[in-house]
Protein backbone atom coordinates (compact mmCIF):
# COMPACT_ATOMS: atom_id res chain seq x y z
CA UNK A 1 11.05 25.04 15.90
CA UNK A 2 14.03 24.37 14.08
CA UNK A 3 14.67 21.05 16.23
CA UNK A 4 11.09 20.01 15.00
CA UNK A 5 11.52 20.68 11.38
CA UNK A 6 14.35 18.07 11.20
CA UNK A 7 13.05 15.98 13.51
CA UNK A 8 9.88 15.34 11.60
CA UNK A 9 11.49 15.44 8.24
CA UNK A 10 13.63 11.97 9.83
CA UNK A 11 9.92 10.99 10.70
CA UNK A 12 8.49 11.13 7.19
CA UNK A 13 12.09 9.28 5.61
CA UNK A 14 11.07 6.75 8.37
CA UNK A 15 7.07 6.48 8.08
CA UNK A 16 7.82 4.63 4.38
CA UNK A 17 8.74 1.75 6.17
CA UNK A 18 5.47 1.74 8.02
CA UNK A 19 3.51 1.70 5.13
CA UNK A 20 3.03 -1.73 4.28
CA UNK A 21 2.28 -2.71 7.85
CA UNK A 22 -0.44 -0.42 7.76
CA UNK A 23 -1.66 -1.88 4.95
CA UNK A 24 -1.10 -5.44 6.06
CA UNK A 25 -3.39 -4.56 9.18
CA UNK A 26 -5.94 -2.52 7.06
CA UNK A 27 -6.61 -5.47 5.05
CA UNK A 28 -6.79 -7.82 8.16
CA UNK A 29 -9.14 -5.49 9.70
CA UNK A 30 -11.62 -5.14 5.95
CA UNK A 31 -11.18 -9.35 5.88
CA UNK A 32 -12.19 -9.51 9.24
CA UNK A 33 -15.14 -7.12 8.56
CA UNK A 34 -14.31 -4.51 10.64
CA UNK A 35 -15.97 -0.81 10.09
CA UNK A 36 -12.90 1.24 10.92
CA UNK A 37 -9.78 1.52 8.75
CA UNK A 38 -6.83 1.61 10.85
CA UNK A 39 -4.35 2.81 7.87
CA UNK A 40 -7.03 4.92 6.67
CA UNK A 41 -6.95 6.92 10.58
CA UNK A 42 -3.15 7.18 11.36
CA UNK A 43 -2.48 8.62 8.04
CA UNK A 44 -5.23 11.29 7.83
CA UNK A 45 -3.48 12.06 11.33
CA UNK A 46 -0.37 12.24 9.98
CA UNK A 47 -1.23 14.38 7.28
CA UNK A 48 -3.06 17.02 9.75
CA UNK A 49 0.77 16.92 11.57
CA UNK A 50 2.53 17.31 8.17
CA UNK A 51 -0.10 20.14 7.60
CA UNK A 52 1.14 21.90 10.91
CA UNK A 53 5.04 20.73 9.62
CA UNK A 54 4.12 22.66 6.57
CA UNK A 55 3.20 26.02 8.07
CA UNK A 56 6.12 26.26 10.71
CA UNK A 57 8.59 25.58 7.78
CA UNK A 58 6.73 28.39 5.63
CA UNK A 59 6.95 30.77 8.70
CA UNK A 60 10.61 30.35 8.97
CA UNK A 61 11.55 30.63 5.13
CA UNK A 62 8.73 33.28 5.24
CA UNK A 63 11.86 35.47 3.19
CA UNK A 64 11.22 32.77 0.74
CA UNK A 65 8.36 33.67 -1.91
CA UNK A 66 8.25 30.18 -3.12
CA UNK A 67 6.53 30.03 0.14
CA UNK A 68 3.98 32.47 0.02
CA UNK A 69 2.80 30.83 -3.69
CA UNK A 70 2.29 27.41 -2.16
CA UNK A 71 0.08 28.75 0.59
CA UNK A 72 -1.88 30.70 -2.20
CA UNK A 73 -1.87 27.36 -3.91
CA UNK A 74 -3.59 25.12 -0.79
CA UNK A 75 -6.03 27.84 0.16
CA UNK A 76 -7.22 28.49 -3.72
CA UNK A 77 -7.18 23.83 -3.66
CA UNK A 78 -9.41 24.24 -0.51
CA UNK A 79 -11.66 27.13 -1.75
CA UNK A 80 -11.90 25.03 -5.00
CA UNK A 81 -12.90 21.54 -3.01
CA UNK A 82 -15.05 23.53 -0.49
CA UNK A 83 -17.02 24.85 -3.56
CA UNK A 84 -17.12 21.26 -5.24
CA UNK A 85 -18.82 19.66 -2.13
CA UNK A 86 -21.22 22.29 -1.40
CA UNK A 87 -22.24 22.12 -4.95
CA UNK A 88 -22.99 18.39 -4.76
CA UNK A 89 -24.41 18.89 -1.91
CA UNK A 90 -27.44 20.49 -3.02
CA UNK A 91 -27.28 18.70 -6.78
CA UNK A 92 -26.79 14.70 -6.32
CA UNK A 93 -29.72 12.92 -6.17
CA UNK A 94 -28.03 10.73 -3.60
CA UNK A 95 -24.76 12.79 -1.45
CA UNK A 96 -23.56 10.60 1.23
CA UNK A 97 -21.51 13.02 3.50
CA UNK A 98 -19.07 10.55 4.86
CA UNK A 99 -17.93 8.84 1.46
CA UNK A 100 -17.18 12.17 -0.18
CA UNK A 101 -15.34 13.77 2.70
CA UNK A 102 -13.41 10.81 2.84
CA UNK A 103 -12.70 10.74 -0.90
CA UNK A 104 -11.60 14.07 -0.70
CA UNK A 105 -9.64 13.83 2.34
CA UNK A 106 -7.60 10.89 0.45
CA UNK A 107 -7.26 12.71 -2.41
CA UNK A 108 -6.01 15.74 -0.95
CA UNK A 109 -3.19 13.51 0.66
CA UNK A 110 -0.95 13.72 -2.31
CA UNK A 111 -0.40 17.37 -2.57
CA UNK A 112 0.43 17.84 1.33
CA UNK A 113 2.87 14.89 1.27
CA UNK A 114 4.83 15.75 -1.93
CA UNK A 115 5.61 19.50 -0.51
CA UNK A 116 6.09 17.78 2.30
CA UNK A 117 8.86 15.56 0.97
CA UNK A 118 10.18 18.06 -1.01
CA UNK A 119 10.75 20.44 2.06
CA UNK A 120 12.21 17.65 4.24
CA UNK A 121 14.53 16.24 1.35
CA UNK A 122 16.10 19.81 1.49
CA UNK A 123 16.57 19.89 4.95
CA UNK A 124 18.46 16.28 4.78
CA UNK A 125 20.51 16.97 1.89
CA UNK A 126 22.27 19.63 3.52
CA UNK A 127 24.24 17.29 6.13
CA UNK A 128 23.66 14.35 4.08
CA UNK A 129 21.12 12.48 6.04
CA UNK A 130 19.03 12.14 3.16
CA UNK A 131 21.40 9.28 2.27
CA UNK A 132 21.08 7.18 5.16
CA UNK A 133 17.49 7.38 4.43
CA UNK A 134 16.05 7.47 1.10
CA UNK A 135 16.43 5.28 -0.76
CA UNK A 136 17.05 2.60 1.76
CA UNK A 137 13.71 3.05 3.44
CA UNK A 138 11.87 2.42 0.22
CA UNK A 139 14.45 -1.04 -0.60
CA UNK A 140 12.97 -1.98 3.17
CA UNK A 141 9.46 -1.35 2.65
CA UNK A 142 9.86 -3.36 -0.21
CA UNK A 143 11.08 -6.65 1.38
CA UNK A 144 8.87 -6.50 4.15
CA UNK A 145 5.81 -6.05 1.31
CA UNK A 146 7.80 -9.09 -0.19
CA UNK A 147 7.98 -10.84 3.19
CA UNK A 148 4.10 -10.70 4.20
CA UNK A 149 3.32 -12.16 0.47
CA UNK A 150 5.67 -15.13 0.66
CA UNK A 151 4.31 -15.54 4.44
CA UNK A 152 0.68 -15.23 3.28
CA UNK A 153 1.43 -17.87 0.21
CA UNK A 154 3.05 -20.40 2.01
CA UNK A 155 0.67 -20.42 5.23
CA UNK A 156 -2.52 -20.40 2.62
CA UNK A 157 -3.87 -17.04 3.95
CA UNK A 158 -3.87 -14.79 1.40
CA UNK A 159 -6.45 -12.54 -0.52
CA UNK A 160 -7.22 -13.62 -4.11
CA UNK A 161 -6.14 -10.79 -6.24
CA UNK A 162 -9.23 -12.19 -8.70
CA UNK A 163 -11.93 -12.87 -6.81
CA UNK A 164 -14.13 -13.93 -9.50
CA UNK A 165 -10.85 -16.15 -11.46
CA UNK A 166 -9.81 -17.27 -7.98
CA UNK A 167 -6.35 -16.42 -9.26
CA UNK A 168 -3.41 -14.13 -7.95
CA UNK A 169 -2.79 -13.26 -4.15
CA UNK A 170 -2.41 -9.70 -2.73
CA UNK A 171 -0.96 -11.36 0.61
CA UNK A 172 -2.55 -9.95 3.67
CA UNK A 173 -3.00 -6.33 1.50
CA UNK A 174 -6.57 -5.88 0.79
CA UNK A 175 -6.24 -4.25 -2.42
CA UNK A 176 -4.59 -6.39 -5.36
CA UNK A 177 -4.69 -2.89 -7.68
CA UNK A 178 -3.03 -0.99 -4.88
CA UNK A 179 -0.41 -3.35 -4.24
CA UNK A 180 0.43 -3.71 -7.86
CA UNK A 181 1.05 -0.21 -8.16
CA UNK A 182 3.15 -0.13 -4.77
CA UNK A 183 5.54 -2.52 -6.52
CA UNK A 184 5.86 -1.19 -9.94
CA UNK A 185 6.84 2.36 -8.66
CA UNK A 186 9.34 0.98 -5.74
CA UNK A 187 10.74 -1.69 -8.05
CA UNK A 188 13.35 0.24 -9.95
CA UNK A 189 14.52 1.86 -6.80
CA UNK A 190 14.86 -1.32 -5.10
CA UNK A 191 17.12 -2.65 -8.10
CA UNK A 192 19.03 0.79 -7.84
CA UNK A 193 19.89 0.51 -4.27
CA UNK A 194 20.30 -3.31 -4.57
CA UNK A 195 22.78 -2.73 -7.96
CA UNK A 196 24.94 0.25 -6.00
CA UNK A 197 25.25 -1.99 -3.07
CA UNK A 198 27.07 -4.82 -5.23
CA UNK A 199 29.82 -3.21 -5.29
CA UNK A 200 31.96 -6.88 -5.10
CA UNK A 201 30.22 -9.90 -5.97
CA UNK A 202 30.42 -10.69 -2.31
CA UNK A 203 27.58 -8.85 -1.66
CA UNK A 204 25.46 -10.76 -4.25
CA UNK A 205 23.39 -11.53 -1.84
CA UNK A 206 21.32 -7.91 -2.32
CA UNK A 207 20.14 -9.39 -5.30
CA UNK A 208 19.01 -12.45 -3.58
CA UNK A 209 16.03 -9.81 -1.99
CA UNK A 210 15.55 -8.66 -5.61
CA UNK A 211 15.04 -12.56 -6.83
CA UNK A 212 12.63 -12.67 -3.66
CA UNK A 213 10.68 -9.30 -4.34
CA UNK A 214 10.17 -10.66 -8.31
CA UNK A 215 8.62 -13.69 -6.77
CA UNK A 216 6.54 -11.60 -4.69
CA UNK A 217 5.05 -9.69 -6.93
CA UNK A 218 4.64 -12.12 -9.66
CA UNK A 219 2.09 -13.57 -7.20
CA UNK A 220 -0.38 -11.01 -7.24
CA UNK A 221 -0.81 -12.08 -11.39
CA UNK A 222 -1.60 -8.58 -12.20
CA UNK A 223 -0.92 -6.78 -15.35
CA UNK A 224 1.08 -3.81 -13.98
CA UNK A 225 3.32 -5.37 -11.95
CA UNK A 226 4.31 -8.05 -14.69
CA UNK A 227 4.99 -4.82 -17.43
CA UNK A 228 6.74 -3.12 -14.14
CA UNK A 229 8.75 -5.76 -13.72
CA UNK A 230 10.09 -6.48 -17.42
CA UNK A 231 10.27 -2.21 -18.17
CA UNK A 232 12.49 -1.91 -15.11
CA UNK A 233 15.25 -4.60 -15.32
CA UNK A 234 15.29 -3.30 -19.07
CA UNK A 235 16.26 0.24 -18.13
CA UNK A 236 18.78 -1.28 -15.85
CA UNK A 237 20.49 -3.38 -18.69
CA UNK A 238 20.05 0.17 -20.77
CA UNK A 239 21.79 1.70 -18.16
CA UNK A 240 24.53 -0.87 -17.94
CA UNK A 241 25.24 -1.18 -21.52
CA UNK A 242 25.36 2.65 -21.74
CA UNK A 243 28.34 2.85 -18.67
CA UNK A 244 30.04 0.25 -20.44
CA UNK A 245 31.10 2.39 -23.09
CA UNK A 246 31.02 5.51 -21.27
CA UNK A 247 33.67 3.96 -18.61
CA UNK A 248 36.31 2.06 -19.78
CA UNK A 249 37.61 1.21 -15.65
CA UNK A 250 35.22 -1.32 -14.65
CA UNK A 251 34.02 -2.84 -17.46
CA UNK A 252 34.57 -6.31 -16.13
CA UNK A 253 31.80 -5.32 -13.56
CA UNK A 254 29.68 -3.73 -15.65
CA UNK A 255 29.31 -7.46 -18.13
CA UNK A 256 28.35 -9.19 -14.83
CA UNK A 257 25.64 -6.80 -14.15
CA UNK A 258 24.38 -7.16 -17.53
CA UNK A 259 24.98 -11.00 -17.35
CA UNK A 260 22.54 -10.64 -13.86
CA UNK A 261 20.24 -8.46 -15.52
CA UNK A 262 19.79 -10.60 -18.48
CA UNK A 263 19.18 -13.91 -16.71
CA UNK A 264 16.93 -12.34 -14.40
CA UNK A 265 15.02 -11.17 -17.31
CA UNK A 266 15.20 -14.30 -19.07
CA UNK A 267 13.71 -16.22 -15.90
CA UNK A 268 10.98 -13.90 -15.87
CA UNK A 269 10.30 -14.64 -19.75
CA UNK A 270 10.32 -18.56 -19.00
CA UNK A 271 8.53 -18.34 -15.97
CA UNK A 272 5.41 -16.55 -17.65
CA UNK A 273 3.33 -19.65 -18.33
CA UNK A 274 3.18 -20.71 -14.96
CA UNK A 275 2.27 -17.12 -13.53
CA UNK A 276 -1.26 -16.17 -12.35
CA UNK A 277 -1.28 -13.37 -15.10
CA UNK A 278 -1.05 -15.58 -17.60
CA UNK A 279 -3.98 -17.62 -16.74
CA UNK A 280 -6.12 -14.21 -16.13
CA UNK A 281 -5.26 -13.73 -19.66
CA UNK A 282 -6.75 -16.75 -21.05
CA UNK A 283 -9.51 -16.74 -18.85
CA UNK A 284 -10.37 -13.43 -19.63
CA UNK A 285 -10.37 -14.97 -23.73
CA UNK A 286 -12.88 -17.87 -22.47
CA UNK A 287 -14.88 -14.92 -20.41
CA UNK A 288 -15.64 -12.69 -23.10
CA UNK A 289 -16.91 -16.27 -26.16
CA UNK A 290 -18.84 -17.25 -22.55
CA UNK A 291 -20.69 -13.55 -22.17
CA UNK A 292 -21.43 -13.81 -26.52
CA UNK A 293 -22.88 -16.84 -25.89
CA UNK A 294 -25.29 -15.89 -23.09
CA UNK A 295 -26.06 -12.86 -25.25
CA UNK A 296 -27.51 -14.70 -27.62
CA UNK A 297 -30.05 -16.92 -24.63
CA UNK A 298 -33.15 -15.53 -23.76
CA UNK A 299 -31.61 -14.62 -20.43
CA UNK A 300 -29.25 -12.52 -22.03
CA UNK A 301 -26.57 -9.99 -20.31
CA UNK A 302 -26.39 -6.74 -18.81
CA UNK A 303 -25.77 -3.34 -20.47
CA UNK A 304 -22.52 -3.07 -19.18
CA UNK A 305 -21.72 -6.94 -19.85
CA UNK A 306 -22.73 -5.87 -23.65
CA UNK A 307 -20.34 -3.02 -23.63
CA UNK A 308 -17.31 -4.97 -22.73
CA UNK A 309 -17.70 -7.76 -24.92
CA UNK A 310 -17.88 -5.24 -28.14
CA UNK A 311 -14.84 -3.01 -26.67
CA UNK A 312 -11.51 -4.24 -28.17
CA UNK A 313 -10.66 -7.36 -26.92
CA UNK A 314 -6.93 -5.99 -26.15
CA UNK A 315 -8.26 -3.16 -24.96
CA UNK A 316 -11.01 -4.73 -22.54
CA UNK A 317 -7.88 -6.77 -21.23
CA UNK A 318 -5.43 -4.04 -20.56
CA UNK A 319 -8.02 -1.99 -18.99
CA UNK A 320 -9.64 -4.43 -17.20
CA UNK A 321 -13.69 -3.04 -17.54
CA UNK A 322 -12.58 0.63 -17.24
CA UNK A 323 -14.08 1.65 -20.35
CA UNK A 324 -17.02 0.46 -19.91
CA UNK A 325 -17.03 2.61 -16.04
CA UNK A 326 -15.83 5.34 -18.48
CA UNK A 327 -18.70 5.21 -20.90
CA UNK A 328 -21.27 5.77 -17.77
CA UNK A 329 -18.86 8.15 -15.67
CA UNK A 330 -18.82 10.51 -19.20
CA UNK A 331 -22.93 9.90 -19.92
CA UNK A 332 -23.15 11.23 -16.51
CA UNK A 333 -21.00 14.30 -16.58
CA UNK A 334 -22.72 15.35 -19.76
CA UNK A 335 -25.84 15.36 -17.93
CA UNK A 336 -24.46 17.46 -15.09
CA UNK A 337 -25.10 20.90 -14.43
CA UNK A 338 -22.57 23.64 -15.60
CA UNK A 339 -21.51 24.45 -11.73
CA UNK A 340 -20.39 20.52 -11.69
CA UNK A 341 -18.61 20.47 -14.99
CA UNK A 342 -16.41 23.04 -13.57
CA UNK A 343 -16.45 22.20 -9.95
CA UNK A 344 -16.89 18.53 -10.32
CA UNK A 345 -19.50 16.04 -9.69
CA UNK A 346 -17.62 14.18 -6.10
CA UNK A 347 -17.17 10.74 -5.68
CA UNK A 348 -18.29 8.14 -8.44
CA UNK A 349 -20.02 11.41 -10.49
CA UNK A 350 -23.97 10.35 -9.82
CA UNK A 351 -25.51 7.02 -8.50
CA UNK A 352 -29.25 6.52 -6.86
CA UNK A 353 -28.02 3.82 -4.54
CA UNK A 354 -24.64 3.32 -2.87
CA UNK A 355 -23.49 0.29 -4.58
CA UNK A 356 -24.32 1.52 -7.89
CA UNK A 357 -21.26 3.73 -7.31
CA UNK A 358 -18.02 3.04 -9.58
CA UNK A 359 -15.03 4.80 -10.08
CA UNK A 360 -13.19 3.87 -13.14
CA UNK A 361 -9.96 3.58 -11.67
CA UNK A 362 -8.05 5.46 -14.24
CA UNK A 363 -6.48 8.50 -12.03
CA UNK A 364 -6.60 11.10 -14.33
CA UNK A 365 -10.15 10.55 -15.57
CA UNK A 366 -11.27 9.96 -12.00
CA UNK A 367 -9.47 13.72 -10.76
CA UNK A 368 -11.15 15.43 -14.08
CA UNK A 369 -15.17 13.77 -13.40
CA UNK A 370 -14.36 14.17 -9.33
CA UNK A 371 -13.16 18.16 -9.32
CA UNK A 372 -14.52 19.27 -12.76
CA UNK A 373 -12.81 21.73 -15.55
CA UNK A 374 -11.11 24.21 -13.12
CA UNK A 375 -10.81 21.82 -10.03
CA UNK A 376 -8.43 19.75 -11.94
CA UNK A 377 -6.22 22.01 -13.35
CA UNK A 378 -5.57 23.36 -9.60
CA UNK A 379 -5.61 19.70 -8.52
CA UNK A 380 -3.16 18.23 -11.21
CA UNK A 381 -0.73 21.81 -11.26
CA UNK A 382 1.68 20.32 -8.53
CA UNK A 383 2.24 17.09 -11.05
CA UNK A 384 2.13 18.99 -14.19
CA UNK A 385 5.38 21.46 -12.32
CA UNK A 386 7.45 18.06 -11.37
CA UNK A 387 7.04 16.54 -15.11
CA UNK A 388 7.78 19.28 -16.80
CA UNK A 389 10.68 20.35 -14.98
CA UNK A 390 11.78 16.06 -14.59
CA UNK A 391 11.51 16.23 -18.41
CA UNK A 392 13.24 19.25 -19.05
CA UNK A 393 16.21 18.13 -16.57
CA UNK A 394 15.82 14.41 -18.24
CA UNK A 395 15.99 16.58 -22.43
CA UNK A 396 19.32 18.82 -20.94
CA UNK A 397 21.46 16.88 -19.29
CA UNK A 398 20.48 13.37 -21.40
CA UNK A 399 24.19 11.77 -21.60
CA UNK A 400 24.10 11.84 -17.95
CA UNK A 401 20.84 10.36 -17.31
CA UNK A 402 22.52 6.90 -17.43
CA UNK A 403 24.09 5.68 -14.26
CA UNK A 404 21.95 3.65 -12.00
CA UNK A 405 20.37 6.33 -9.50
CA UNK A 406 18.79 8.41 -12.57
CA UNK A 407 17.77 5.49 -14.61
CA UNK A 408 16.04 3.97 -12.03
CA UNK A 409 14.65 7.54 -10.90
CA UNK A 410 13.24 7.78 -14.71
CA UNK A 411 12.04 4.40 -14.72
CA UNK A 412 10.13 4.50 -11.34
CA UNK A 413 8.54 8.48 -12.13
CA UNK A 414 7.67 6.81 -15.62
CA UNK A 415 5.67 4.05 -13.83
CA UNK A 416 4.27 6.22 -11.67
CA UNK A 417 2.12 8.83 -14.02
CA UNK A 418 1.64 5.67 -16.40
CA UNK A 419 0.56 3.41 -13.82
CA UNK A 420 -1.74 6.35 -12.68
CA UNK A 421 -3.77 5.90 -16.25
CA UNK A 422 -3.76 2.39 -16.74
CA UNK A 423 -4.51 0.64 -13.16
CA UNK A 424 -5.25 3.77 -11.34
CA UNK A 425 -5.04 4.07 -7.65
CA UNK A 426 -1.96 6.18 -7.21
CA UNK A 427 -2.82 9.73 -7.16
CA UNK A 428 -5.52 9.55 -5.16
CA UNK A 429 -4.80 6.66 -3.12
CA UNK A 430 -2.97 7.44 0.03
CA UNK A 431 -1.06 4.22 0.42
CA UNK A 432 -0.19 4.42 -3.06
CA UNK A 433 1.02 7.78 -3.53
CA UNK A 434 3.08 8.13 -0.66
CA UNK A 435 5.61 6.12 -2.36
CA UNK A 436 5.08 7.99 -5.67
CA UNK A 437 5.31 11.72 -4.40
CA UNK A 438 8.50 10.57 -2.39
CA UNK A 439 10.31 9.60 -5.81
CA UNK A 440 9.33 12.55 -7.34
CA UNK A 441 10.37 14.71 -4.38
CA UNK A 442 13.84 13.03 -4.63
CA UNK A 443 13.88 13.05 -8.48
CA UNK A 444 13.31 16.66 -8.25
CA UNK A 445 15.91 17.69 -5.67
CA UNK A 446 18.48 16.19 -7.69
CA UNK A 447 17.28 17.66 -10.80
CA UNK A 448 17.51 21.23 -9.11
CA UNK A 449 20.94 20.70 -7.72
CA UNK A 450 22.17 19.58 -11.51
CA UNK A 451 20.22 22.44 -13.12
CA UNK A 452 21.62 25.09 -10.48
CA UNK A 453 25.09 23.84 -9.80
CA UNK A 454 25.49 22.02 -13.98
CA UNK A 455 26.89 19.51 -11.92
CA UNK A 456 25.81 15.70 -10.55
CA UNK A 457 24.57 15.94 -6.83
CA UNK A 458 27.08 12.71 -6.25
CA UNK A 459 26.74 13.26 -2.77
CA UNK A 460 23.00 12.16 -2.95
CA UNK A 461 22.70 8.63 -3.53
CA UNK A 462 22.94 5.21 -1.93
CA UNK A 463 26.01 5.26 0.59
CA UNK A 464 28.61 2.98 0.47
């Protein structure tokens, strides 16, 4: 059993890399039209296998109590969820069976795989494996992501990120919101791994996939990954400027870093005009005088159509329409029984036909209208632990927080819970939050090890 345990934590260090191949074939297969997700499939399978992972490593710390509380945790998350459907069951006017088991199947994905990670990081840490791993795998899911997108652009197949602008690409990735998270949580760990690799400028050529992964993702001409983008390379000239005067060897290295960091940023800045996000943002101007002057034809505009045009202009652009889903997510919940108000109202809250059904795509106010008062604070209690303790680690051992590997660590966890409010689809979205729980899981061994031993786990962190 032993033999298994490591062999499948390897496995999950491994199945990162995967991930945006089967995403790349998910979104061939919804382009081509085709009924059954293929990314969707293999990881609900792999999640049943982590599930079985989970218990064998439980029975053999079973001296461990930390154990014992995490089973009490999934079977109190599944008494919860089993409560939640039943309830909407017999309440919504419309339940379809299949979209809210599948919901709920994705969203129970996060929880499994950060335990998950956090139980195989431990295992790899103790012979060091971990660092032939992590965070290499996520650096190589990154340029193959980066890979597919130029491919896509340059051969004229990709998805428009905007249908209705016809502006931005998401490659052969089906989701453009997806993808844009996938890149502004992996980003900073790219540019750590890519930044501790450099260790002689003949090596520069790590930043040549950084240069390529910017261009990449400045495709998709979405918000997120534009503020990802500019919020990471800062932290990593914070970081540099910091070790400049905390180190006085090396400080000839440490000005060329910032000199790379700094014209990367500046090309960025320049480059702005000609991105897709750019346009989106003055289209988005000549959407909202277009939708006040139809409002004032006999035609007219819809309901929701009224309600963005009044919301904050800013506001309406950063979130993209969510308050508007927000406004008729929360009219719904108020109308919902008490049982759903603390159990939650399911998928989409309530809807009479099956395209009437909209999330809002902010995670946390999608968790709280999906699993109710009590149902999210079970659901969210895993996340809640890891920031508190991340911020805790980040408040008591601050001076140290500033070599690459734990500004890049803060940066990407950062991204991750803010990205989760203002694009959504990372909690709850299994090809999202793989990458997400992962960084966490690492964040938080290396946090433990500093907060146990007061010193730097040196030994975990990009090898040489």
């Amino acid at each position: 059993m032993q033999s298994f345990i490591k062999k499948y934590s390897i496995f999950l260090m491994l199945y990162i890399v995967f991930q945006p191949v089967l995403d790349a074939v998910t979104g061939l297969m919804t382009q081509a039209h085709m009924s059954v997700s293929f990314g969707v499939l293999i990881r609900m399978a792999v999640m049943a296998v982590t599930v079985f992972y989970l218990l064998i490593f439980l029975i053999l710390n079973r001296d461990n109590k930390h154990g014992f509380m995490m089973i009490g945790y999934f079977v109190l998350l599944a008494i919860v969820s089993a409560i939640s459907l039943f309830i909407n069951y017999k309440t919504k006017v419309l339940f379809i069976t299949s979209l809210e088991v599948t919901t709920l199947a994705k969203s129970l994905y996060y929880p499994v795989m950060l335990l998950a990670y956090l139980y195989a990081f431990e295992e790899l840490a103790e012979d060091r494996i971990i660092n032939r791993f992590f965070p290499k795998v996520i650096f190589f899911a990154v340029n193959i992501i980066s890979i597919i997108m130029i491919v896509a652009h340059f051969t004229n197949s990709s998805f428009s990120s905007y249908s209705y602008y016809k502006l931005g690409e998401s490659g052969w990735f089906f989701a453009a919101n997806e993808l844009s998270a996938i890149v502004s949580i992996t980003f900073p760990i790219m540019i750590w791994y890519a930044l501790k690799k450099i260790n002689t400028w003949s090596r520069i050529y790590y930043w040549i996939t950084i240069i390529v992964a910017i261009y990449a993702d400045l495709l998709i001409g979405t918000k997120g990954s534009l503020l990802a983008l500019l919020f990471s390379i800062c932290m990593g000239i914070l970081a540099t400027i910091v070790q400049f005067f905390m180190y006085k060897d090396g400080r000839k290295y440490f000005v060329g870093i910032f000199a790379m960091l700094a014209i990367t940023l500046g090309g960025i800045v320049v480059a702005y005009p000609a991105m897709a996000v750019s346009k989106t943002s003055e289209l988005h101007t000549e959407m909202i005088k277009d939708k006040k002057q139809k409002a004032k034809t006999k035609k007219g505009i819809t309901k929701d159509q009224k309600k963005y045009v009044q919301t904050n202009k800013t506001v309406s652009y950063l979130f993209s329409g969510r308050t508007v889903y927000f406004e008729n997510a929360a009219h719904n919940f108020s109308k919902a029984t008490p049982a759903q108000k603390i159990f939650g109202m399911g998928y989409a809250t309530s809807f009479k036909h099956e395209r009437d059904a909209k999330l809002v795509e902010m995670d946390y106010v999608d968790i709280f209208f999906q699993f109710g008062l009590i149902g999210t604070i079970v659901y969210v209690v895993p996340l809640l632990y890891c920031l508190i303790y991340l911020i805790g680690a980040f408040l008591r051992k601050f001076k140290y927080m500033w070599s690459y590997k734990w500004a890049m660590l803060v940066a990407s966890v950062a991204l991750g819970f803010g990205m989760a409010l203002m694009t959504g689809h990372v909690i709850e979205a299994p090809s999202v939050s793989i990458y997400f729980v992962s960084v966490l899981a690492y964040a938080m061994l290396n946090a433990k090890i500093f907060l146990r031993t007061n010193e730097d786990p040196y030994t975990i962190d990009v090898e040489s």
